[in-house]
C-alpha atoms as a PDB file:
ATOM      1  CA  UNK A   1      -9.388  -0.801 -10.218  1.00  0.00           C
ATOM      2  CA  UNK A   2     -11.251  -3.265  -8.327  1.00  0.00           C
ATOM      3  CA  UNK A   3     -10.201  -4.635  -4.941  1.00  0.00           C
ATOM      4  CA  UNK A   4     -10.158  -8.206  -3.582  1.00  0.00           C
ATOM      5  CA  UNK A   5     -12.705  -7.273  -0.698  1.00  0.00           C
ATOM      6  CA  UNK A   6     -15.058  -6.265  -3.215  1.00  0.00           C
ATOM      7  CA  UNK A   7     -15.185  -8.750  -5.310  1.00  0.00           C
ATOM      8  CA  UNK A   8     -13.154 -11.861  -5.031  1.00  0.00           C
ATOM      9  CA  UNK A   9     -14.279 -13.540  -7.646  1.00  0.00           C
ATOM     10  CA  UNK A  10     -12.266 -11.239  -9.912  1.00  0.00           C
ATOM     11  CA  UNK A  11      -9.113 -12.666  -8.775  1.00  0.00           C
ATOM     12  CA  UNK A  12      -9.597 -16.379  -9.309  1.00  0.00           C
ATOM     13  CA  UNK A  13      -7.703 -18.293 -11.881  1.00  0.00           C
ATOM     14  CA  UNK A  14      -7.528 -21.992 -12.427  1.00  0.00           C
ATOM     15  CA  UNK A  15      -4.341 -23.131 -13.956  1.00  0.00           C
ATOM     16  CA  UNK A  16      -4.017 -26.255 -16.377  1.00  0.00           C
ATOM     17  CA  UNK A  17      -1.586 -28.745 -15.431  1.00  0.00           C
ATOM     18  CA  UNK A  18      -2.247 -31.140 -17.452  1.00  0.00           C
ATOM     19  CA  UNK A  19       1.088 -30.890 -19.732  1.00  0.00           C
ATOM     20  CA  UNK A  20       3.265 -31.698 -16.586  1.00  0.00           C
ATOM     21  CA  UNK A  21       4.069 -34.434 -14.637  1.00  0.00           C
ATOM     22  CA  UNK A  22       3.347 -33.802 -11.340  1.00  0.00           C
ATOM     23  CA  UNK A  23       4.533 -36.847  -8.471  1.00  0.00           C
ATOM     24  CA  UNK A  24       1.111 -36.121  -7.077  1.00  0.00           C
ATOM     25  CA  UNK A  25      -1.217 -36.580 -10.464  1.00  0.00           C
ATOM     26  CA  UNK A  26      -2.267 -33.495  -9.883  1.00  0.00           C
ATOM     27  CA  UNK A  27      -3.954 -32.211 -13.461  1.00  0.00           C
ATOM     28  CA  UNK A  28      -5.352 -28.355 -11.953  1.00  0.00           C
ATOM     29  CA  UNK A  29      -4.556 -25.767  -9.703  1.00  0.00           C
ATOM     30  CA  UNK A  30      -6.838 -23.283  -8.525  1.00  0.00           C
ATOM     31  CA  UNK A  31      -5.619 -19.917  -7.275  1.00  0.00           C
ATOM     32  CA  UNK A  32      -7.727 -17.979  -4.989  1.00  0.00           C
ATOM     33  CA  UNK A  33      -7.645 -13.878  -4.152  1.00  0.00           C
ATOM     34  CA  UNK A  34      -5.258 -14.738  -1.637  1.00  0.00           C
ATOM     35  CA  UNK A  35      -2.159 -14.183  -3.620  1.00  0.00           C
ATOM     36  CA  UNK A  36      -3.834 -10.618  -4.134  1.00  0.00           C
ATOM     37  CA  UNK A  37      -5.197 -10.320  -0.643  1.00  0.00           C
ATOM     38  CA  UNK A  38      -1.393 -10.856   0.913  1.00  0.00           C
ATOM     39  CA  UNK A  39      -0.300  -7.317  -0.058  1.00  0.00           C
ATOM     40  CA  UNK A  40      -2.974  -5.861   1.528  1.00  0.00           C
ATOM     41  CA  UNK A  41      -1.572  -5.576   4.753  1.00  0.00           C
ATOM     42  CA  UNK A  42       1.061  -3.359   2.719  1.00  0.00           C
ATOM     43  CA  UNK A  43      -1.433  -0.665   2.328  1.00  0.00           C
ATOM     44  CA  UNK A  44      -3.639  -1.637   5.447  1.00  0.00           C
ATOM     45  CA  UNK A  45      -1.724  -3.393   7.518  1.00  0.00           C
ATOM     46  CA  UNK A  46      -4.178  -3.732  10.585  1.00  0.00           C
ATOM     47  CA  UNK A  47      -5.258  -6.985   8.150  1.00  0.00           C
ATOM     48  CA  UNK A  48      -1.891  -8.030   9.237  1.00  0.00           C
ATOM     49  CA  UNK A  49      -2.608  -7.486  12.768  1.00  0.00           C
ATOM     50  CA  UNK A  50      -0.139  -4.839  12.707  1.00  0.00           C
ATOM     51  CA  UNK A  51      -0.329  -1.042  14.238  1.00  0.00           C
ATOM     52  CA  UNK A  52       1.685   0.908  11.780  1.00  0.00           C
ATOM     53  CA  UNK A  53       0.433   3.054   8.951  1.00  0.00           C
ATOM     54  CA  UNK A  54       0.328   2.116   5.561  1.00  0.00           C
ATOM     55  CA  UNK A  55       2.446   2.028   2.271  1.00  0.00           C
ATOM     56  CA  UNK A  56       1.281   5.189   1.127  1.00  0.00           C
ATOM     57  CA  UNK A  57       0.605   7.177   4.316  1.00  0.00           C
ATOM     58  CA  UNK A  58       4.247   6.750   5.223  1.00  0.00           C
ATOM     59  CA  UNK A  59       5.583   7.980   1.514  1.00  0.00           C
ATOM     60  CA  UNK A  60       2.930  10.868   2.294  1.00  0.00           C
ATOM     61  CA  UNK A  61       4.676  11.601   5.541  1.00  0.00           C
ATOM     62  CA  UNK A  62       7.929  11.427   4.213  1.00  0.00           C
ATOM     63  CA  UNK A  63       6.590  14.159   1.216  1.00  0.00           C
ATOM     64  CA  UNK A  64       5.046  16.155   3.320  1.00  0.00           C
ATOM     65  CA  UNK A  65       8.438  16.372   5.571  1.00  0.00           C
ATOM     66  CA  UNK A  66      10.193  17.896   2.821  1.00  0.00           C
ATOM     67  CA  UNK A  67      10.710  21.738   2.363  1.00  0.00           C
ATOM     68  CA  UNK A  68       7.161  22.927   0.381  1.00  0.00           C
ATOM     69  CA  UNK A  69       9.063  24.003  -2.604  1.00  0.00           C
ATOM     70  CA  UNK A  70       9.795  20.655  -3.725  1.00  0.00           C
ATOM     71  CA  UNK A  71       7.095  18.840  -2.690  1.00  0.00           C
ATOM     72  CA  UNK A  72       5.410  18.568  -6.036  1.00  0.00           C
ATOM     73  CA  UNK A  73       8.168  17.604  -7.718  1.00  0.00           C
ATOM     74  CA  UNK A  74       8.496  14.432  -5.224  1.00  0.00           C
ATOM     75  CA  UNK A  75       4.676  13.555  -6.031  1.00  0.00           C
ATOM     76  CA  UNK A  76       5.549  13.435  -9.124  1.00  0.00           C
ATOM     77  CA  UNK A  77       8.427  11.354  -8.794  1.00  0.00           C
ATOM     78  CA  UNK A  78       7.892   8.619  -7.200  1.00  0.00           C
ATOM     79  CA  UNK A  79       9.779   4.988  -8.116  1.00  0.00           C
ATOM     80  CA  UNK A  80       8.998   1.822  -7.368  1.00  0.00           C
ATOM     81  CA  UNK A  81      11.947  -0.770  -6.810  1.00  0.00           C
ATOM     82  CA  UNK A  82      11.797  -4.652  -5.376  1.00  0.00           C
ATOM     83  CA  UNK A  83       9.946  -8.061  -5.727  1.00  0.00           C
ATOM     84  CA  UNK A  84       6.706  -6.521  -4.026  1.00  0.00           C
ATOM     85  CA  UNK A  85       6.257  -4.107  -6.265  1.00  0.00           C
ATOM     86  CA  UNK A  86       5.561  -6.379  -9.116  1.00  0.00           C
ATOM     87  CA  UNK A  87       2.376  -7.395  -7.843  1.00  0.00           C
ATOM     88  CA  UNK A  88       0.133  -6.629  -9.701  1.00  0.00           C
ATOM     89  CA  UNK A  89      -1.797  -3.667  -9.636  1.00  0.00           C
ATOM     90  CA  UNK A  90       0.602  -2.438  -6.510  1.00  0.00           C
ATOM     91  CA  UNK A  91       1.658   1.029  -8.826  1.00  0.00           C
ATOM     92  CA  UNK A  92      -1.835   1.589  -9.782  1.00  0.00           C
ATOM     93  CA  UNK A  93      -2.972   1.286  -6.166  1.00  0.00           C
ATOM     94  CA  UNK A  94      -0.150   2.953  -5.099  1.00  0.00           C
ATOM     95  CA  UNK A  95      -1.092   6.427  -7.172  1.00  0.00           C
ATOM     96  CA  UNK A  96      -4.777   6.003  -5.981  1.00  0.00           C
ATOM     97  CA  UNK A  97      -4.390   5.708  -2.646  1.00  0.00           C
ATOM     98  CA  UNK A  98      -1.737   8.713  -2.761  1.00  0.00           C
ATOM     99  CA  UNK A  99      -4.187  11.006  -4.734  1.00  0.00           C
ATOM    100  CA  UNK A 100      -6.390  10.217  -1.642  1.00  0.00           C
ATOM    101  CA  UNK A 101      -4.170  11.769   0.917  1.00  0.00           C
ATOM    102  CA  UNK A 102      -2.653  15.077  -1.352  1.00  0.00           C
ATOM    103  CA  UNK A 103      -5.095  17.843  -2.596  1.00  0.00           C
ATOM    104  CA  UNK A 104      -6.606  17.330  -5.852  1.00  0.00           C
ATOM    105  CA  UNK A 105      -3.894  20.454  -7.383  1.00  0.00           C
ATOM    106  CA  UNK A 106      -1.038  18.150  -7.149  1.00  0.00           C
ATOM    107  CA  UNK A 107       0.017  15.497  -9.827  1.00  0.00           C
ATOM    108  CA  UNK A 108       0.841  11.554  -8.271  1.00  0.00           C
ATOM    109  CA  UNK A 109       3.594   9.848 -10.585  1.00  0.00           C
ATOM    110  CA  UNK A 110       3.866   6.604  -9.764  1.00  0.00           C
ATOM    111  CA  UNK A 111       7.088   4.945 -12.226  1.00  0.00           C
ATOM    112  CA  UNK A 112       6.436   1.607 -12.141  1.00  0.00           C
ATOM    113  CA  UNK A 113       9.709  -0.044 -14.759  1.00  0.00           C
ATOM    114  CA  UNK A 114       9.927  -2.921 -15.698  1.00  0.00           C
ATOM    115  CA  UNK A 115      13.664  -3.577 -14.448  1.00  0.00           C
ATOM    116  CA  UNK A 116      12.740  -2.334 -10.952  1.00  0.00           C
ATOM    117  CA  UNK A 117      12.838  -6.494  -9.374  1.00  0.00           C
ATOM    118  CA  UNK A 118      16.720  -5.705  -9.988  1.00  0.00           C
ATOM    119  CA  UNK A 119      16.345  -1.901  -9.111  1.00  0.00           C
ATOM    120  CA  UNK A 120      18.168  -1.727  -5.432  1.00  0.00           C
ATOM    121  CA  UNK A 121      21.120  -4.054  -7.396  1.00  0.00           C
ATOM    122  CA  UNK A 122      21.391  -2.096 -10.179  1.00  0.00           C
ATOM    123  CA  UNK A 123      21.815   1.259  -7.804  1.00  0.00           C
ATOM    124  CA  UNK A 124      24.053  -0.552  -5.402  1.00  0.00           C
ATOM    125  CA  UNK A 125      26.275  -1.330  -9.009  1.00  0.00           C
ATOM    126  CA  UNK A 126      26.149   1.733 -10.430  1.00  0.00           C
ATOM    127  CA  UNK A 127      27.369   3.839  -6.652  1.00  0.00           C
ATOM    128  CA  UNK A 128      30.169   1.287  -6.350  1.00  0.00           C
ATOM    129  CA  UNK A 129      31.789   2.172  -9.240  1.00  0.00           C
ATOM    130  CA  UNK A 130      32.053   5.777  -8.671  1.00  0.00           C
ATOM    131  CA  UNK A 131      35.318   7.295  -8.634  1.00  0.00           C
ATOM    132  CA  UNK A 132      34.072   8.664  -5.231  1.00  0.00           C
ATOM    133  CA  UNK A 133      32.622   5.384  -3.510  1.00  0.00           C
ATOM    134  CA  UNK A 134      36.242   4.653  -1.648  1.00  0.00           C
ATOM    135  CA  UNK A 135      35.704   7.836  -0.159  1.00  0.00           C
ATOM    136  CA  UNK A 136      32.499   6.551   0.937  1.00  0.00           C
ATOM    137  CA  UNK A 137      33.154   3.219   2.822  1.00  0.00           C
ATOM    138  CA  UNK A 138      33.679   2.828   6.153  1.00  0.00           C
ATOM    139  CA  UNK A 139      36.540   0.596   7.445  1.00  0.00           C
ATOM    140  CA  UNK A 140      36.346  -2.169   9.730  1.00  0.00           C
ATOM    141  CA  UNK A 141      39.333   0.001  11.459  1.00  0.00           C
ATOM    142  CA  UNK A 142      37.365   3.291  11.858  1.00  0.00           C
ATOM    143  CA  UNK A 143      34.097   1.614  12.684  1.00  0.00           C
ATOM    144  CA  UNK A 144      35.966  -0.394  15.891  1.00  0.00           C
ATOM    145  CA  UNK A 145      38.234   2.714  16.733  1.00  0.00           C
ATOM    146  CA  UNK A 146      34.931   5.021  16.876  1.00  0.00           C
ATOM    147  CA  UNK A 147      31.907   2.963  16.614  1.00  0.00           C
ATOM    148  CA  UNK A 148      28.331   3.927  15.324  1.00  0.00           C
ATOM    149  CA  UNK A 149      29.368   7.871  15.626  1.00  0.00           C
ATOM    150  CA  UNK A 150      31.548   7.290  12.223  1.00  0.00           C
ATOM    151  CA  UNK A 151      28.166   7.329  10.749  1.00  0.00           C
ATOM    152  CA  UNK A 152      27.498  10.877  11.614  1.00  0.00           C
ATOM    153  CA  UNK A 153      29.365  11.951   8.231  1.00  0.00           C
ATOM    154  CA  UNK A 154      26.437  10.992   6.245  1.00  0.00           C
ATOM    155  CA  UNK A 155      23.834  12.859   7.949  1.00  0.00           C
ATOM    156  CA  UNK A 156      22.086  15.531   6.163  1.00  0.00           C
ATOM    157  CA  UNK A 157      22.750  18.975   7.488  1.00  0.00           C
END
């Protein structure tokens, strides 16, 4: 997969306007490799000026935090979900960058579908109409009679 930086030529596209009427006149629209270039700072975000660690070295972390009897399975099952995630390229950059930080032994599964804009939505959907979700919810009650400690029931032992 090539990459912006190496070749930005790649990732030009002029776009023909000429079958709409634009109140400027205008007839073509060049886009440069800085729609690519934006998610960049996703993976490295120092391009963004920013000191945190990237995309994939996080998801590593949080693998790599998990008991070791399970950790393959999570390499090989990881989903992507939101409006970022469409760019793209992002899965396939994704997996590559992740092979680079896990030995060669274990298997990266990126699941890129094709429904995953509406992914968070659909999940929020789907847990509110559990039987159990009531059970769930916190009320405006018990959150003002004992604050932020309420929250302590859904901590993982």
């Amino acid at each position: 997969m090539a990459r912006c930086s190496e070749d930005a030529t790649l990732f030009t596209a002029d776009v023909d306007l000429e079958p709409y009427d634009l109140p400027d006149g205008t007839k073509n629209m060049k886009f440069s490799s800085a729609r690519f270039r934006c998610c960049e700072g996703l993976f490295d975000p120092e391009a963004w000026g920013v000191d945190n660690p990237g995309i994939h070295k996080l998801i590593h972390k949080a693998i790599q935090t998990c008991s070791i009897d399970v950790r393959r399975q999570m390499c090989r099952s990881i989903y992507l979900s939101g409006g970022v995630t469409m760019t793209p390229g992002f899965a396939e950059r994704l997996q590559l960058e992740l092979a680079k930080l896990f030995p060669k032994s274990m298997v990266i599964q990126v699941h890129a579908s094709a429904e995953r804009y509406h992914a968070a939505y659909l999940g929020a959907c789907i847990l509110a109409s559990l039987n159990a979700f009531r059970q769930m919810c916190i009320s405006r009650e018990d959150f003002t009679k004992y604050g932020p400690g309420c929250l302590s029931r859904w901590e993982m032992q």
